[in-house]
C-alpha atoms as a PDB file:
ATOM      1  CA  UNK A   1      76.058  77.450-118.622  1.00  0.00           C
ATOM      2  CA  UNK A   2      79.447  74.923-118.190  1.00  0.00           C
ATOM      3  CA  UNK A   3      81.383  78.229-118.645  1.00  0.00           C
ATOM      4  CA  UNK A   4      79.350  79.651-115.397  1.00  0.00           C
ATOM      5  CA  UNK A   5      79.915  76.555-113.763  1.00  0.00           C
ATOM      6  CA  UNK A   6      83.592  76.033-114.091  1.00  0.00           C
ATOM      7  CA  UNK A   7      84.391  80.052-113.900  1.00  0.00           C
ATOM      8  CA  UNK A   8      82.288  79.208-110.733  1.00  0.00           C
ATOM      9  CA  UNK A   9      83.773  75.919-109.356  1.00  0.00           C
ATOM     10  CA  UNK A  10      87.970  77.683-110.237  1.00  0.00           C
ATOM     11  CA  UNK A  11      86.679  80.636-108.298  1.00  0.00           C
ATOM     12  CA  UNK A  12      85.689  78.169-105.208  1.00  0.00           C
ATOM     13  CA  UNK A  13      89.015  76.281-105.765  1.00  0.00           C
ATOM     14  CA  UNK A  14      91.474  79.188-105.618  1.00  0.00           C
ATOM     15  CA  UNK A  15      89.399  80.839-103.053  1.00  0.00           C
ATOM     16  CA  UNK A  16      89.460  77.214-100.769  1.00  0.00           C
ATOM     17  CA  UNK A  17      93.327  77.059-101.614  1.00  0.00           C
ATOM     18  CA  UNK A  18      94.110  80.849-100.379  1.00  0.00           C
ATOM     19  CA  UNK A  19      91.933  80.223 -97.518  1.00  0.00           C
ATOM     20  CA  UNK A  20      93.812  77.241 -96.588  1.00  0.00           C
ATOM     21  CA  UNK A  21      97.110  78.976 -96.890  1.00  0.00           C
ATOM     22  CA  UNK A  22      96.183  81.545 -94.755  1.00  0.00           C
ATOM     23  CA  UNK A  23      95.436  79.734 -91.601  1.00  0.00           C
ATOM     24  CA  UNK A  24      99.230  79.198 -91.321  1.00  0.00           C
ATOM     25  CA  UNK A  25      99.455  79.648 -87.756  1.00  0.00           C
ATOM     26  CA  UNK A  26      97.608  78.217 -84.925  1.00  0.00           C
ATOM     27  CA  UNK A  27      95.845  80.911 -82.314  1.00  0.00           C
ATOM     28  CA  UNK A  28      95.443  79.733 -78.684  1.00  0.00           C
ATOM     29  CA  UNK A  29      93.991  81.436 -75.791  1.00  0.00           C
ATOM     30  CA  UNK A  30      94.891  79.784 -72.392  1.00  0.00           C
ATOM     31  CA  UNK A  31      93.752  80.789 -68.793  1.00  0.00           C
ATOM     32  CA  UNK A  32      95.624  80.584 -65.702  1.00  0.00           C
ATOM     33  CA  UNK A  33      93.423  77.685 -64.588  1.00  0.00           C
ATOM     34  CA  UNK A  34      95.472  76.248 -67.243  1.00  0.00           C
ATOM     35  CA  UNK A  35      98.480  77.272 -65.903  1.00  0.00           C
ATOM     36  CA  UNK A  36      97.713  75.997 -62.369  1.00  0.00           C
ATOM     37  CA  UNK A  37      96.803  72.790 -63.386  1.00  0.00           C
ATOM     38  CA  UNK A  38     100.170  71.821 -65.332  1.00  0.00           C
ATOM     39  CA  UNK A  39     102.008  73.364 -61.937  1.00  0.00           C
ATOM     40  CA  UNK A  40      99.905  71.411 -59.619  1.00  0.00           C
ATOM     41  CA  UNK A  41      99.452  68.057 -62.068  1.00  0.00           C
ATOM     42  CA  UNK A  42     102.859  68.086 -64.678  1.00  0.00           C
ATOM     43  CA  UNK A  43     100.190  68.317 -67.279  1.00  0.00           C
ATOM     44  CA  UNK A  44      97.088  70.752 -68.349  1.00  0.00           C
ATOM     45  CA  UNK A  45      93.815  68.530 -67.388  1.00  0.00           C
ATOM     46  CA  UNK A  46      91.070  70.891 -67.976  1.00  0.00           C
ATOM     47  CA  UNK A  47      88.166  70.710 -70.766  1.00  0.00           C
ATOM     48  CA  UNK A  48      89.333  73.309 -72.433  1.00  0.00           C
ATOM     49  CA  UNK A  49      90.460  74.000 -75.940  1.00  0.00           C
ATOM     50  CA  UNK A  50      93.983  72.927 -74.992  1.00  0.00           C
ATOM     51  CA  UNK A  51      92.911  69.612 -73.430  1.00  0.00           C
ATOM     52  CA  UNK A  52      90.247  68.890 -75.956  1.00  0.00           C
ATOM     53  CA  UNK A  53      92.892  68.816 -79.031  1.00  0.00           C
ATOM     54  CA  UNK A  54      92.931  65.489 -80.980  1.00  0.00           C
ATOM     55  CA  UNK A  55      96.106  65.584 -83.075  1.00  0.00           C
ATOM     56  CA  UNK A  56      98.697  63.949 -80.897  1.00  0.00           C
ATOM     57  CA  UNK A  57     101.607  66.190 -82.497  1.00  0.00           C
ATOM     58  CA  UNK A  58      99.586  69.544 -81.041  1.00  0.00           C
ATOM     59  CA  UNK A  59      99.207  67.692 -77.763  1.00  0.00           C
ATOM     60  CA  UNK A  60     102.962  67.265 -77.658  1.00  0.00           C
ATOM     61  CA  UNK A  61     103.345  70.774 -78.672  1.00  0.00           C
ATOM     62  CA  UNK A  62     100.851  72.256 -75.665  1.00  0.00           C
ATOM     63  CA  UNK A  63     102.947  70.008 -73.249  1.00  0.00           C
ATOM     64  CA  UNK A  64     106.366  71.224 -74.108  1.00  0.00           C
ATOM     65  CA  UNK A  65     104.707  74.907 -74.494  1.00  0.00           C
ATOM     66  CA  UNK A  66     103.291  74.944 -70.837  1.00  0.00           C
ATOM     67  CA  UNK A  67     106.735  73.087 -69.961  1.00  0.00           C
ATOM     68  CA  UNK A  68     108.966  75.980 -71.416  1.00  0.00           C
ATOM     69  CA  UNK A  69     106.680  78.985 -70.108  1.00  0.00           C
ATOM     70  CA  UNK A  70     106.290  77.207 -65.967  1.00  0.00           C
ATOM     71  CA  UNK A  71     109.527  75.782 -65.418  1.00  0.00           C
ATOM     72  CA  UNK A  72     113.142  77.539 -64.556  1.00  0.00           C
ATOM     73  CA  UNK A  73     114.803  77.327 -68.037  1.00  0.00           C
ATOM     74  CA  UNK A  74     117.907  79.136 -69.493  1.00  0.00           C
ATOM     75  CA  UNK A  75     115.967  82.647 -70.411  1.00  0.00           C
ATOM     76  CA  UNK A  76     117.031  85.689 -71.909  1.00  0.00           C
ATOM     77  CA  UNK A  77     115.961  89.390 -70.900  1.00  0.00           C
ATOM     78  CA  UNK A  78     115.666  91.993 -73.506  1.00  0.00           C
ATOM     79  CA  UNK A  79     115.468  95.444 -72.550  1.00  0.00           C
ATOM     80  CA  UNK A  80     116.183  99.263 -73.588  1.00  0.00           C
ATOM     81  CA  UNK A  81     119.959  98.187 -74.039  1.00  0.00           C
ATOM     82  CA  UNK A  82     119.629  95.240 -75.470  1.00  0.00           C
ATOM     83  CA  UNK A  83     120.174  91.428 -74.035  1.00  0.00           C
ATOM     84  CA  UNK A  84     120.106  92.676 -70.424  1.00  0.00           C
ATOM     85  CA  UNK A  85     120.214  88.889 -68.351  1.00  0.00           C
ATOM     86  CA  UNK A  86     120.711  85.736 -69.125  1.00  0.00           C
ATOM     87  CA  UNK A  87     119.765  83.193 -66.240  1.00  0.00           C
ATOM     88  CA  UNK A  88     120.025  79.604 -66.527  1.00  0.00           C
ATOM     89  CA  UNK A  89     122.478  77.126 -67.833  1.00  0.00           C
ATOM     90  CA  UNK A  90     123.069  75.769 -71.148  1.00  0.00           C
ATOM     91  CA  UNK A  91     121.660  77.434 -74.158  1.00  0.00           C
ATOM     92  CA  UNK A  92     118.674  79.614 -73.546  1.00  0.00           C
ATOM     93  CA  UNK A  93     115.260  78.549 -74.636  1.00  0.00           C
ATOM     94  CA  UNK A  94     113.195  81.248 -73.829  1.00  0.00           C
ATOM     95  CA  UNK A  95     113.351  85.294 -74.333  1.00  0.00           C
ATOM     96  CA  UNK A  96     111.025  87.877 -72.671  1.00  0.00           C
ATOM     97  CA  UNK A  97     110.038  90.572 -74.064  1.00  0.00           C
ATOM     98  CA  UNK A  98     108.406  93.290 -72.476  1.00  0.00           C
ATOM     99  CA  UNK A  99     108.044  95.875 -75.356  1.00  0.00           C
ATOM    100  CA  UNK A 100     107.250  95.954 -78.883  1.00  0.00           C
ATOM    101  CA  UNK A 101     109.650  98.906 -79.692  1.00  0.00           C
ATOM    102  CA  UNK A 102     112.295  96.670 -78.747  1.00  0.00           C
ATOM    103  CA  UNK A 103     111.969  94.246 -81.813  1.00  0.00           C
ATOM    104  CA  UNK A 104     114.227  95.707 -83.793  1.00  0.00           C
ATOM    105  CA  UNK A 105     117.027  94.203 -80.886  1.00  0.00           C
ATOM    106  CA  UNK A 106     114.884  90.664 -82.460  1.00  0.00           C
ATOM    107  CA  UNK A 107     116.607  91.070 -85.745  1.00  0.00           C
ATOM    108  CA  UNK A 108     120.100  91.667 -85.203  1.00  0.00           C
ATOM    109  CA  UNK A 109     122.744  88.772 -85.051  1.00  0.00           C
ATOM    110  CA  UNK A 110     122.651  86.902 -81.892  1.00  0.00           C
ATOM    111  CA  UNK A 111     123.835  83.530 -81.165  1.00  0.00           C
ATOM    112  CA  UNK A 112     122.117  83.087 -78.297  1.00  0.00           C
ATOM    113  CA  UNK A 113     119.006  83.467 -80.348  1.00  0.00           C
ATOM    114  CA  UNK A 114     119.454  80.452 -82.541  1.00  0.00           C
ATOM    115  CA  UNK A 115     118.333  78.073 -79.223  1.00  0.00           C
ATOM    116  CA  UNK A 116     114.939  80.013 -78.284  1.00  0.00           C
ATOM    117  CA  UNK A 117     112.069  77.921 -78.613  1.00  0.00           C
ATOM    118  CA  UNK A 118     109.508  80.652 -76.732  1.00  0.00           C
ATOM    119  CA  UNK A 119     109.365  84.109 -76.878  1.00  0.00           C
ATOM    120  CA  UNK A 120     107.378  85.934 -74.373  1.00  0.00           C
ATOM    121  CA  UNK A 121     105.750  89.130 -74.693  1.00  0.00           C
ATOM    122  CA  UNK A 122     103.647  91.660 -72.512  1.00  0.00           C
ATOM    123  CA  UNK A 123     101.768  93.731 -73.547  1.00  0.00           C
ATOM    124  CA  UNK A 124     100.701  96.051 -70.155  1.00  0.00           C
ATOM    125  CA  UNK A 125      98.599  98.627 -72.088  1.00  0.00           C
ATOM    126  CA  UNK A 126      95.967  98.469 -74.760  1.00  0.00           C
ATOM    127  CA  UNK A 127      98.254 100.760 -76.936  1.00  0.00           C
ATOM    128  CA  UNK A 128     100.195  98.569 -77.470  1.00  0.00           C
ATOM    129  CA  UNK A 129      97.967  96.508 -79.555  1.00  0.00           C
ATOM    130  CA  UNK A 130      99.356  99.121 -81.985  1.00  0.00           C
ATOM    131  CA  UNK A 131     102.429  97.636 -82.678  1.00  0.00           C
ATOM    132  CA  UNK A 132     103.385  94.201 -84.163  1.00  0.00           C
ATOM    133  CA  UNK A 133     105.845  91.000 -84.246  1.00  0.00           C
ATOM    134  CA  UNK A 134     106.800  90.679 -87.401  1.00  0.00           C
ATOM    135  CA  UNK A 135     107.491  86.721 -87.163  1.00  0.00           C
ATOM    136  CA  UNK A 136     109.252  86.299 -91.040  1.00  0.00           C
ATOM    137  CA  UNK A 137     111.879  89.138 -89.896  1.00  0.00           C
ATOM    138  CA  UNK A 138     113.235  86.974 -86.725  1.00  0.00           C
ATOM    139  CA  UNK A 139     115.663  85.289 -89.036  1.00  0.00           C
ATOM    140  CA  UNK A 140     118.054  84.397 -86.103  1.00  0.00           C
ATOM    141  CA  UNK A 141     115.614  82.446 -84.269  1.00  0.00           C
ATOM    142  CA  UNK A 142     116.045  79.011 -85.853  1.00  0.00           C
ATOM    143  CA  UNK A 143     114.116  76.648 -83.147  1.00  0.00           C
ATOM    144  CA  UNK A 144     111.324  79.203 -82.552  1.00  0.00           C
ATOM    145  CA  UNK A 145     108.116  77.407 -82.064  1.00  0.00           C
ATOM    146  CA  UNK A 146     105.692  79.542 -79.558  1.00  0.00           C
ATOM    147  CA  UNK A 147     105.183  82.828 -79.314  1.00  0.00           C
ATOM    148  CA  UNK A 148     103.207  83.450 -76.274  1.00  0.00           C
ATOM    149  CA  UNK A 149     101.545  87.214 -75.785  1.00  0.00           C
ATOM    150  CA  UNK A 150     100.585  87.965 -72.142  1.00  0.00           C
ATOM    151  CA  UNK A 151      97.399  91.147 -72.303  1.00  0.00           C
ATOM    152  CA  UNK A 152      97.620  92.719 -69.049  1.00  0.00           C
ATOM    153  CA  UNK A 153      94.053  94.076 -69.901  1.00  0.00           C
ATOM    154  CA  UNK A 154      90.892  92.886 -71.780  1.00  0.00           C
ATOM    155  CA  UNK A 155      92.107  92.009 -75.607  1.00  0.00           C
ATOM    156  CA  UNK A 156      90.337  89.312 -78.364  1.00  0.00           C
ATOM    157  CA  UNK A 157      91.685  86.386 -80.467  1.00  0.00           C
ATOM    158  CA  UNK A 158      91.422  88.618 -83.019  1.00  0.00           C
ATOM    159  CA  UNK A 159      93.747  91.623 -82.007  1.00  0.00           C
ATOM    160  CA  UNK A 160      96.033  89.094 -81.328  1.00  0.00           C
ATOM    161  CA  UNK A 161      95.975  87.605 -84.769  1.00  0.00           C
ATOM    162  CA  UNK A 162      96.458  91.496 -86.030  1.00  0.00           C
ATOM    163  CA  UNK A 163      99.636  91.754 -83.890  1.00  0.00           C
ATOM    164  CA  UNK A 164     101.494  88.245 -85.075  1.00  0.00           C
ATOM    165  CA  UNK A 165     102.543  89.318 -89.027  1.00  0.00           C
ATOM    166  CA  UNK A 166     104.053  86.871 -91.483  1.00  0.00           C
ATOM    167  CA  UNK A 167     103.418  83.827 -89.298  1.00  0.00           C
ATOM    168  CA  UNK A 168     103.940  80.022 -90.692  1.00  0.00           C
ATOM    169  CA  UNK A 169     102.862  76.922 -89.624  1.00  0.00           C
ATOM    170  CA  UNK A 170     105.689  75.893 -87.261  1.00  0.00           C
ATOM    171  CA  UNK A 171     104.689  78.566 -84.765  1.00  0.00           C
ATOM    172  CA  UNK A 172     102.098  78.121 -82.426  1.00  0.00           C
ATOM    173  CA  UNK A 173     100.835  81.798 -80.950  1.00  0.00           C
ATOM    174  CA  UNK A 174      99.457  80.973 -77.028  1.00  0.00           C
ATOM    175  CA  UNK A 175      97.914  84.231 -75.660  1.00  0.00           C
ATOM    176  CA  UNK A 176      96.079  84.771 -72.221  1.00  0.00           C
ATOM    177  CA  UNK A 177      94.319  87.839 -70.428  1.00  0.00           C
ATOM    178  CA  UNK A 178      95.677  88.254 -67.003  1.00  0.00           C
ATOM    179  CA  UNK A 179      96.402  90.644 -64.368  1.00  0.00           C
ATOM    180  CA  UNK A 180      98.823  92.200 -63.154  1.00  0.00           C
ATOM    181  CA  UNK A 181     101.385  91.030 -60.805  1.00  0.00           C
END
């Protein structure tokens, strides 16, 4: 019977451990009510997920997030050709991305990468749900903290987590369903 029990209570350990480990990145789905608020207010003020958060450290984190993504920052442009604009002054801190395919352009040896705290990605059509950000290949991007993934049609927490590969716990993955402008 203490062989069933500890077999048992190692098989809840490792299986607590692994679970642990797994949750490496945190998921967070944001409206544009949330949005508005931190344009209108400086700060997000809804009772929302976002708002609700306890740990001060992922309160600073949301704040410099919805900072980044609403204000007029140094931002890079990544198309077909590569970097296509850079606008801003000063080191850029935030890339957007408007197509998966284009991730292999993410790998390659940049220097402006090394400063991008945000990267921005669209995703216009449910297809592209297909593809992925491989998050352990963007080697370059040495300040990276958000990832933020823009569905310009209905898509889950879920599909989201399926598209973010090889995550870790410095990254924080915002995503919101919104139309199309």
């Amino acid at each position: 019977m203490k062989k069933i029990t500890l077999i048992s209570l190692a098989t809840f350990l490792i299986f607590s451990i692994l679970t642990v480990e797994g949750q490496t990145t945190n998921f967070i789905k944001v409206t544009e009510t949330d949005f508005e608020a931190v344009q209108l207010n400086g700060k997000n003020q809804n009772n929302n997920e976002i708002a609700s958060r306890s740990n001060i450290k992922e309160k600073n984190d949301n704040q410099r997030f919805f900072e980044i993504a609403n204000k007029n920052v140094s931002v890079i442009y990544i198309d077909n050709d590569g970097v296509s604009k850079v606008f801003g002054e000063g080191n850029p801190i935030k890339l957007k991305l408007d197509d998966l395919q284009l991730q292999s352009l993410l790998k390659s040896t940049n220097n402006l990468f090394e400063s991008i705290e945000l990267i921005i990605v669209d995703l216009k059509r449910q297809t592209d749900l297909n593809k992925s950000i491989n998050v352990s290949g963007l080697t370059e991007f040495k300040n990276l903290k958000y990832i933020f993934v823009k569905c310009y049609f209905e898509c889950s927490g879920d599909q989201i987590r399926e598209l973010i590969l090889n995550s870790n716990p410095n990254i924080t993955v915002y995503y919101i369903m919104t139309s199309q402008s």
